[in-house]
C-alpha atoms as a PDB file:
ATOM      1  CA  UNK A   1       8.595  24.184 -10.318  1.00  0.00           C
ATOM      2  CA  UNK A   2       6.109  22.201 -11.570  1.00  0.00           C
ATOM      3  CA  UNK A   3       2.182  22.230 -12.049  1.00  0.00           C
ATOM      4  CA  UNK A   4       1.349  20.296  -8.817  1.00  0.00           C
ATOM      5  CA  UNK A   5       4.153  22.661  -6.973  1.00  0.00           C
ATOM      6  CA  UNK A   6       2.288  25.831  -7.897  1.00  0.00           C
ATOM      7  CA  UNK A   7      -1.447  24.118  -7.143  1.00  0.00           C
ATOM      8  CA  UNK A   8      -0.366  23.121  -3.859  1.00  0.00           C
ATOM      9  CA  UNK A   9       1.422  26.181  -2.725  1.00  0.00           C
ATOM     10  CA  UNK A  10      -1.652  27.807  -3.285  1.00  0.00           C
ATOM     11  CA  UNK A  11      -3.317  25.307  -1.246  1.00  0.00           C
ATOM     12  CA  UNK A  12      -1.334  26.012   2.372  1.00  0.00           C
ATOM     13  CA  UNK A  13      -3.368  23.874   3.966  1.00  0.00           C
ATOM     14  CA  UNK A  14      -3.183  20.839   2.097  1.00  0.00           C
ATOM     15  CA  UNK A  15      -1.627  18.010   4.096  1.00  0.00           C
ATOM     16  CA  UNK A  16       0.836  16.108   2.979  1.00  0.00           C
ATOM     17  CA  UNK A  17       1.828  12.227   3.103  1.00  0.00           C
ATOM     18  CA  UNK A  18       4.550   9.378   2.675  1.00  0.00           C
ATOM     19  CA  UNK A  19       2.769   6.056   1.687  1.00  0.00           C
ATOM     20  CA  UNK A  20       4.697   3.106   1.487  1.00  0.00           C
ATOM     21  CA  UNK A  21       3.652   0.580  -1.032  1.00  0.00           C
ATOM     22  CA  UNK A  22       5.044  -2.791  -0.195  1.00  0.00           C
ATOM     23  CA  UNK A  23       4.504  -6.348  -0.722  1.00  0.00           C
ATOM     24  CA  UNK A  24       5.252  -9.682  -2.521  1.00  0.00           C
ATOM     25  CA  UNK A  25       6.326  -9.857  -6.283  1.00  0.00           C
ATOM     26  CA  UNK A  26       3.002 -10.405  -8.017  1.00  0.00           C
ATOM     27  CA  UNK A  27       0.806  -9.067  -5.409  1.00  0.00           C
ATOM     28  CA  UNK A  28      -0.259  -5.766  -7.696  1.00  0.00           C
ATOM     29  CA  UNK A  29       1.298  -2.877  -5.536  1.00  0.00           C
ATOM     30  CA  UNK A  30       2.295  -1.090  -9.421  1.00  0.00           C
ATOM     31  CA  UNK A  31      -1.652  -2.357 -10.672  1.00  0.00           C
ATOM     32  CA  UNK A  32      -3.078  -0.569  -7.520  1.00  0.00           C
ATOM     33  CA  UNK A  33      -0.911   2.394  -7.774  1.00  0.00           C
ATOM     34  CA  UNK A  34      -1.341   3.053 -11.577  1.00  0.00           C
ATOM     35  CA  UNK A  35      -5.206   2.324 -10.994  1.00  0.00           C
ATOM     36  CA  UNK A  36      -5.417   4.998  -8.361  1.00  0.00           C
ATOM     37  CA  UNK A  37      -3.335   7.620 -10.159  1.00  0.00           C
ATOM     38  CA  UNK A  38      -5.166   7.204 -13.827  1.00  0.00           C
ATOM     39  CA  UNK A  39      -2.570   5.285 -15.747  1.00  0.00           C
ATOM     40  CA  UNK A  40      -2.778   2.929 -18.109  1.00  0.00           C
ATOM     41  CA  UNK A  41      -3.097  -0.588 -16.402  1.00  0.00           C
ATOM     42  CA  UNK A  42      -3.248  -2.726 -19.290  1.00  0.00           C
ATOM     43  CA  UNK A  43       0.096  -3.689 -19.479  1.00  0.00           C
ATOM     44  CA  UNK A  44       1.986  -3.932 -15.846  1.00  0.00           C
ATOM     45  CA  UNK A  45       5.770  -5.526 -15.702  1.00  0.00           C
ATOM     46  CA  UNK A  46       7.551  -6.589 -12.347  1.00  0.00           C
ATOM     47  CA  UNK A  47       9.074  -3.396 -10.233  1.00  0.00           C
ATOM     48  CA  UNK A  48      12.698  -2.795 -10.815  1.00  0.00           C
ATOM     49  CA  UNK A  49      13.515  -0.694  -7.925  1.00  0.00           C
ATOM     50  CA  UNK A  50      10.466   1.314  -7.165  1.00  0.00           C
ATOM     51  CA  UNK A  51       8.039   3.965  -8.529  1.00  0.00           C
ATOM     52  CA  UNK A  52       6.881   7.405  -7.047  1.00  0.00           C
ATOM     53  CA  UNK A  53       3.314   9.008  -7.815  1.00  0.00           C
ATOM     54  CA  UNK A  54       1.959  11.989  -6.456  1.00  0.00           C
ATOM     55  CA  UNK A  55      -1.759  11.486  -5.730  1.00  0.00           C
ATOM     56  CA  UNK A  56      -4.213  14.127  -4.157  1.00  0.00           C
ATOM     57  CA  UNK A  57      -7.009  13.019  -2.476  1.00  0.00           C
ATOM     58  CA  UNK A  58      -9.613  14.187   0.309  1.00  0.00           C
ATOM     59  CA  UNK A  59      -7.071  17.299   0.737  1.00  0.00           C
ATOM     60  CA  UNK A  60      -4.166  15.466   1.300  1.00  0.00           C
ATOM     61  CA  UNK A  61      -0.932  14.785  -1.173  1.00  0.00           C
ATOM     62  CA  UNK A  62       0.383  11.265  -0.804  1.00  0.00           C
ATOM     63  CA  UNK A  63       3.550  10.727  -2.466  1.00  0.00           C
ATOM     64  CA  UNK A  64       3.454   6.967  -2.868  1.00  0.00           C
ATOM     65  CA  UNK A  65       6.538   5.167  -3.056  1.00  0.00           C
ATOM     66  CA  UNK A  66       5.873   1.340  -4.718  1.00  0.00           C
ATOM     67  CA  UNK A  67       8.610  -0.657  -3.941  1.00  0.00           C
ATOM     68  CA  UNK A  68       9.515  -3.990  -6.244  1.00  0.00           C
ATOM     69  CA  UNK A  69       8.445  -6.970  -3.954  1.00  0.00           C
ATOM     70  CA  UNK A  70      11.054  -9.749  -5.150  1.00  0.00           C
ATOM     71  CA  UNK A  71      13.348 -11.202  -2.908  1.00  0.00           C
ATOM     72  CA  UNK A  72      16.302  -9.523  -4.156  1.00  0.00           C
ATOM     73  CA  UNK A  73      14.630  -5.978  -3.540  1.00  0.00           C
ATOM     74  CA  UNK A  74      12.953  -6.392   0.049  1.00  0.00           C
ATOM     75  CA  UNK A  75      16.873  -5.943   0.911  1.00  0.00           C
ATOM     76  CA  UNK A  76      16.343  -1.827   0.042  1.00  0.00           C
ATOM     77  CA  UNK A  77      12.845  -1.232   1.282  1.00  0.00           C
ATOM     78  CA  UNK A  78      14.379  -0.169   4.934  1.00  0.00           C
ATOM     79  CA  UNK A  79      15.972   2.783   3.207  1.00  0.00           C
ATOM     80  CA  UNK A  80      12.680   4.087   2.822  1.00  0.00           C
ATOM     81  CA  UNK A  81      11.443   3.447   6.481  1.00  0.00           C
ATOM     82  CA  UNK A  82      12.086   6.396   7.903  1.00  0.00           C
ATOM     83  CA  UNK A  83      10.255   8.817   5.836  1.00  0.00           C
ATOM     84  CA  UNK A  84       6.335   6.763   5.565  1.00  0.00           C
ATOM     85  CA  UNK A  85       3.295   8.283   7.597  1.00  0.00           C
ATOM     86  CA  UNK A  86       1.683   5.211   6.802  1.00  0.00           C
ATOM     87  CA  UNK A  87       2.154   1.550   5.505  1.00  0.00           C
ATOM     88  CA  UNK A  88       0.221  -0.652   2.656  1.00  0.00           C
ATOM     89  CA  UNK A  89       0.763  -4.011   2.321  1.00  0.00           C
ATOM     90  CA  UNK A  90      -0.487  -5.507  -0.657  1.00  0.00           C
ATOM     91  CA  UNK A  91      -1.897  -9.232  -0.470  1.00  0.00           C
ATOM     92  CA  UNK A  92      -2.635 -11.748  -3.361  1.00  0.00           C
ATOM     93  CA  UNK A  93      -5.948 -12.572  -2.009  1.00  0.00           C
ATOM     94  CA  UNK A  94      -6.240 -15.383  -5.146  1.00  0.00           C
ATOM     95  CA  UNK A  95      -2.722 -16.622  -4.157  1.00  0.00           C
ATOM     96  CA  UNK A  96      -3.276 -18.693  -0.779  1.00  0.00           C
ATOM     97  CA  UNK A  97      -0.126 -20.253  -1.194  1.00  0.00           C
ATOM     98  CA  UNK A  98       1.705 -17.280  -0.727  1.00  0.00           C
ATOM     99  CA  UNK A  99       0.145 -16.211   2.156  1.00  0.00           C
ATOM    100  CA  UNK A 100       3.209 -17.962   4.697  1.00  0.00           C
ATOM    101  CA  UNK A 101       5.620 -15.835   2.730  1.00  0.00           C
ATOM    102  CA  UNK A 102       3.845 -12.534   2.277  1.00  0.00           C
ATOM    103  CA  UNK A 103       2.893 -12.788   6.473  1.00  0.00           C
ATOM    104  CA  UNK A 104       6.792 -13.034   6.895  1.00  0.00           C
ATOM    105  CA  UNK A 105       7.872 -10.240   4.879  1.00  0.00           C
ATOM    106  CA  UNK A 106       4.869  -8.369   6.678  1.00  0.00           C
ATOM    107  CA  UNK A 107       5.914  -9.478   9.997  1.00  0.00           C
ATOM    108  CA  UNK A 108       9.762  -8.691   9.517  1.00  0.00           C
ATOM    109  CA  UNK A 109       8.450  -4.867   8.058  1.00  0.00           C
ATOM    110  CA  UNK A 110       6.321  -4.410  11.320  1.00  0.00           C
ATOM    111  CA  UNK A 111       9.762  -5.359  13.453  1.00  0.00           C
ATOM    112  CA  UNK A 112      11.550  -2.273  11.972  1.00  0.00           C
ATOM    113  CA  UNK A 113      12.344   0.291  14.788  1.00  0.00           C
ATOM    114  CA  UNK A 114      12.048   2.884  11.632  1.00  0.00           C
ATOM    115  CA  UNK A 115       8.087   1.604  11.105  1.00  0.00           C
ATOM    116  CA  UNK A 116       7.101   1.532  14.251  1.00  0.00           C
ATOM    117  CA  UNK A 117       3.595   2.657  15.251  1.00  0.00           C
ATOM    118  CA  UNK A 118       2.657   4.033  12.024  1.00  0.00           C
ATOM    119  CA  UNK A 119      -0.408   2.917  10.323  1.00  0.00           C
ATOM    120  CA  UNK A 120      -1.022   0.427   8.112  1.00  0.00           C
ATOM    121  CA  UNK A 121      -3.263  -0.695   5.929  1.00  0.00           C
ATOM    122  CA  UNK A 122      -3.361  -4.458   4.076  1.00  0.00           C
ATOM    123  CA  UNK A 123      -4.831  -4.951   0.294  1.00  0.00           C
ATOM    124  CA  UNK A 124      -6.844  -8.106  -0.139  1.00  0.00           C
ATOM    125  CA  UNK A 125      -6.072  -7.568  -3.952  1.00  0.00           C
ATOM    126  CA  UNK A 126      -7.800  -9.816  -6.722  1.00  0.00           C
ATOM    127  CA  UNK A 127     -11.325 -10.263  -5.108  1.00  0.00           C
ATOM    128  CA  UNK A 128     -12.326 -10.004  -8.741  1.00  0.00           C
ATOM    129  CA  UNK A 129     -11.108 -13.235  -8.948  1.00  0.00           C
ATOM    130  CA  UNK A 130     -12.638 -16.455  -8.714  1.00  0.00           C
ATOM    131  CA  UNK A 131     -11.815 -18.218  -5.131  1.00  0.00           C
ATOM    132  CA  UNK A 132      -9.897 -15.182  -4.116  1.00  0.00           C
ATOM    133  CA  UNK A 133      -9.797 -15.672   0.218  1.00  0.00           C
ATOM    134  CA  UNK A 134     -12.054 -12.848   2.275  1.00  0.00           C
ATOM    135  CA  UNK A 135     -10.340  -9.474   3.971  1.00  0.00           C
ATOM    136  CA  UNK A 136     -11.607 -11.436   6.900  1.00  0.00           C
ATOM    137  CA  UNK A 137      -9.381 -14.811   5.923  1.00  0.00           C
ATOM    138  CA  UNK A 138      -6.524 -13.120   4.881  1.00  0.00           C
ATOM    139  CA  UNK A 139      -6.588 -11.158   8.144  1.00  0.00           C
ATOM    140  CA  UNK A 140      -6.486 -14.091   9.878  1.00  0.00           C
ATOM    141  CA  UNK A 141      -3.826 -15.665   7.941  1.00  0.00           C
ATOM    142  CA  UNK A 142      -1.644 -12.864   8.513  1.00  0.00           C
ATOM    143  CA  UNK A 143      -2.489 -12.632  12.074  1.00  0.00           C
ATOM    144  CA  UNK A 144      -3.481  -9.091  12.080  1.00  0.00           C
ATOM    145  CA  UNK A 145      -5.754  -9.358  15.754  1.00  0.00           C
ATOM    146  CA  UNK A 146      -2.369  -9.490  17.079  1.00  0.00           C
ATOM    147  CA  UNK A 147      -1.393  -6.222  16.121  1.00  0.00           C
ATOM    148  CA  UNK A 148      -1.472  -4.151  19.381  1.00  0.00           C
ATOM    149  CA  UNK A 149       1.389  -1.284  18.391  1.00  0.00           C
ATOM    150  CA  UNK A 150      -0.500   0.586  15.697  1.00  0.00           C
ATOM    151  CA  UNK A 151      -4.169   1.223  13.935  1.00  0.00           C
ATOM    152  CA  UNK A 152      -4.385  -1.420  11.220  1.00  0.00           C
ATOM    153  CA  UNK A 153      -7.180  -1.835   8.649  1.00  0.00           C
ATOM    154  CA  UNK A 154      -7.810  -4.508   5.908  1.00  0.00           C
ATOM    155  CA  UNK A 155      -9.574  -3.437   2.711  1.00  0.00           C
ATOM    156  CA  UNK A 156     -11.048  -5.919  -0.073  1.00  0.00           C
ATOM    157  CA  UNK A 157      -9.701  -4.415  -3.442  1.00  0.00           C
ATOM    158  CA  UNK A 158      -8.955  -5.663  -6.960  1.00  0.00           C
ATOM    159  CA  UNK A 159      -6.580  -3.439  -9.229  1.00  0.00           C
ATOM    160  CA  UNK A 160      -8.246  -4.399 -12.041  1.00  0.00           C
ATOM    161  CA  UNK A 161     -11.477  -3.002 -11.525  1.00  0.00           C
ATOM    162  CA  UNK A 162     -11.052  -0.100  -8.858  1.00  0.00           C
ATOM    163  CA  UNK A 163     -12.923  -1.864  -6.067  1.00  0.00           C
ATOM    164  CA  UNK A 164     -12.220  -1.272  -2.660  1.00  0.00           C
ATOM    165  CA  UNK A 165      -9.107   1.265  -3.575  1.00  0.00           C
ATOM    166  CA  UNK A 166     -10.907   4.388  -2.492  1.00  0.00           C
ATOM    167  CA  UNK A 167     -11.938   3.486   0.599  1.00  0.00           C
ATOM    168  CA  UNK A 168      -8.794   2.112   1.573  1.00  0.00           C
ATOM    169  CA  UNK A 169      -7.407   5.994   0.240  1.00  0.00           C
ATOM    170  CA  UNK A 170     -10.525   7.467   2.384  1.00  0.00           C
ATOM    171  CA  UNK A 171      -8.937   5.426   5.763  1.00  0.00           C
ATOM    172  CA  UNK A 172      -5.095   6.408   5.053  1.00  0.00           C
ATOM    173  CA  UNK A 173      -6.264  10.271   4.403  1.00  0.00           C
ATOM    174  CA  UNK A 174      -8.374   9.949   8.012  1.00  0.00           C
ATOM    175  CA  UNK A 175      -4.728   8.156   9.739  1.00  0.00           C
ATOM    176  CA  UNK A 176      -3.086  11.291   8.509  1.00  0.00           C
ATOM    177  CA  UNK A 177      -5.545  13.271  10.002  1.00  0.00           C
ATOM    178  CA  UNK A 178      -5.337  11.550  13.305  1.00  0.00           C
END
């Protein structure tokens, strides 16, 4: 049993949660995740498979499971459908390019029978960067408006610095709530 076992079963009333991490390669799902849990971020290499982190926050345990976003690995994110409480996409904000692909993958996610109705919440990552598109443009661009089977919120954010990443922490902890 380890530390966090013993805290929390102490802590009976501690709620607990399955976030999925998912996006394009390059988007900074790993950057976001190792900013949030306190690890170095200085040095960030391309998902093989995926990562889990235990993070506590607002009373709640989310076990986040960052999956690797290149094409090859989309194939095994279904595997992990079943057990999320709530969804992240993560969004290159400073990519527009990518935006066709990434509303795909997004699109194809939100089709799972497994994903249905749960939460999700979209990353504009890299607003620290120069030209990087709005929440409000990348919503658009990903045609989030037309999401009518489950609550949906976009958050600003950039890895790098921190911004943006607690508050989009703040609305998954009130989804788990609901």
């Amino acid at each position: 049993m380890g530390f966090l076992d013993y805290v929390m079963r102490f802590r009976p009333n501690t709620q607990h949660g399955e976030i999925l991490l998912l996006g394009i390669d390059g988007s900074g799902k790993t950057s976001i995740l190792r900013q949030l849990s306190d690890d170095d971020n200085m040095s960030v290499c391309p998902t093989q498979g995926f990562h889990i982190k235990i993070l506590i926050t607002g009373g709640v345990k989310l076990n986040v499971c960052d999956m690797g976003g290149q094409r090859a690995a989309r194939h095994y994110w279904r595997q992990y459908y079943g057990e999320a409480d709530v969804a992240i996409f993560v969004v290159d904000a400073a990519d527009p390019r990518r935006l066709l692909e990434a509303k795909e993958i997004l699109s194809h996610c939100l089709e799972e029978e497994k994903l249905a109705g749960i939460p999700l919440l979209v990353f504009a990552n890299k607003q620290d960067m120069i030209g990087a598109l709005t929440p409000e443009m990348v919503s658009e661009a990903l045609n989030l408006v037309e999401l009518r089977d489950r609550r949906w919120d976009i958050q600003g954010c950039s890895a790098k610095t921190g911004e943006g990443l607690d508050e989009g922490l703040s609305w998954i902890v009130k989804q788990l709530h609901h």
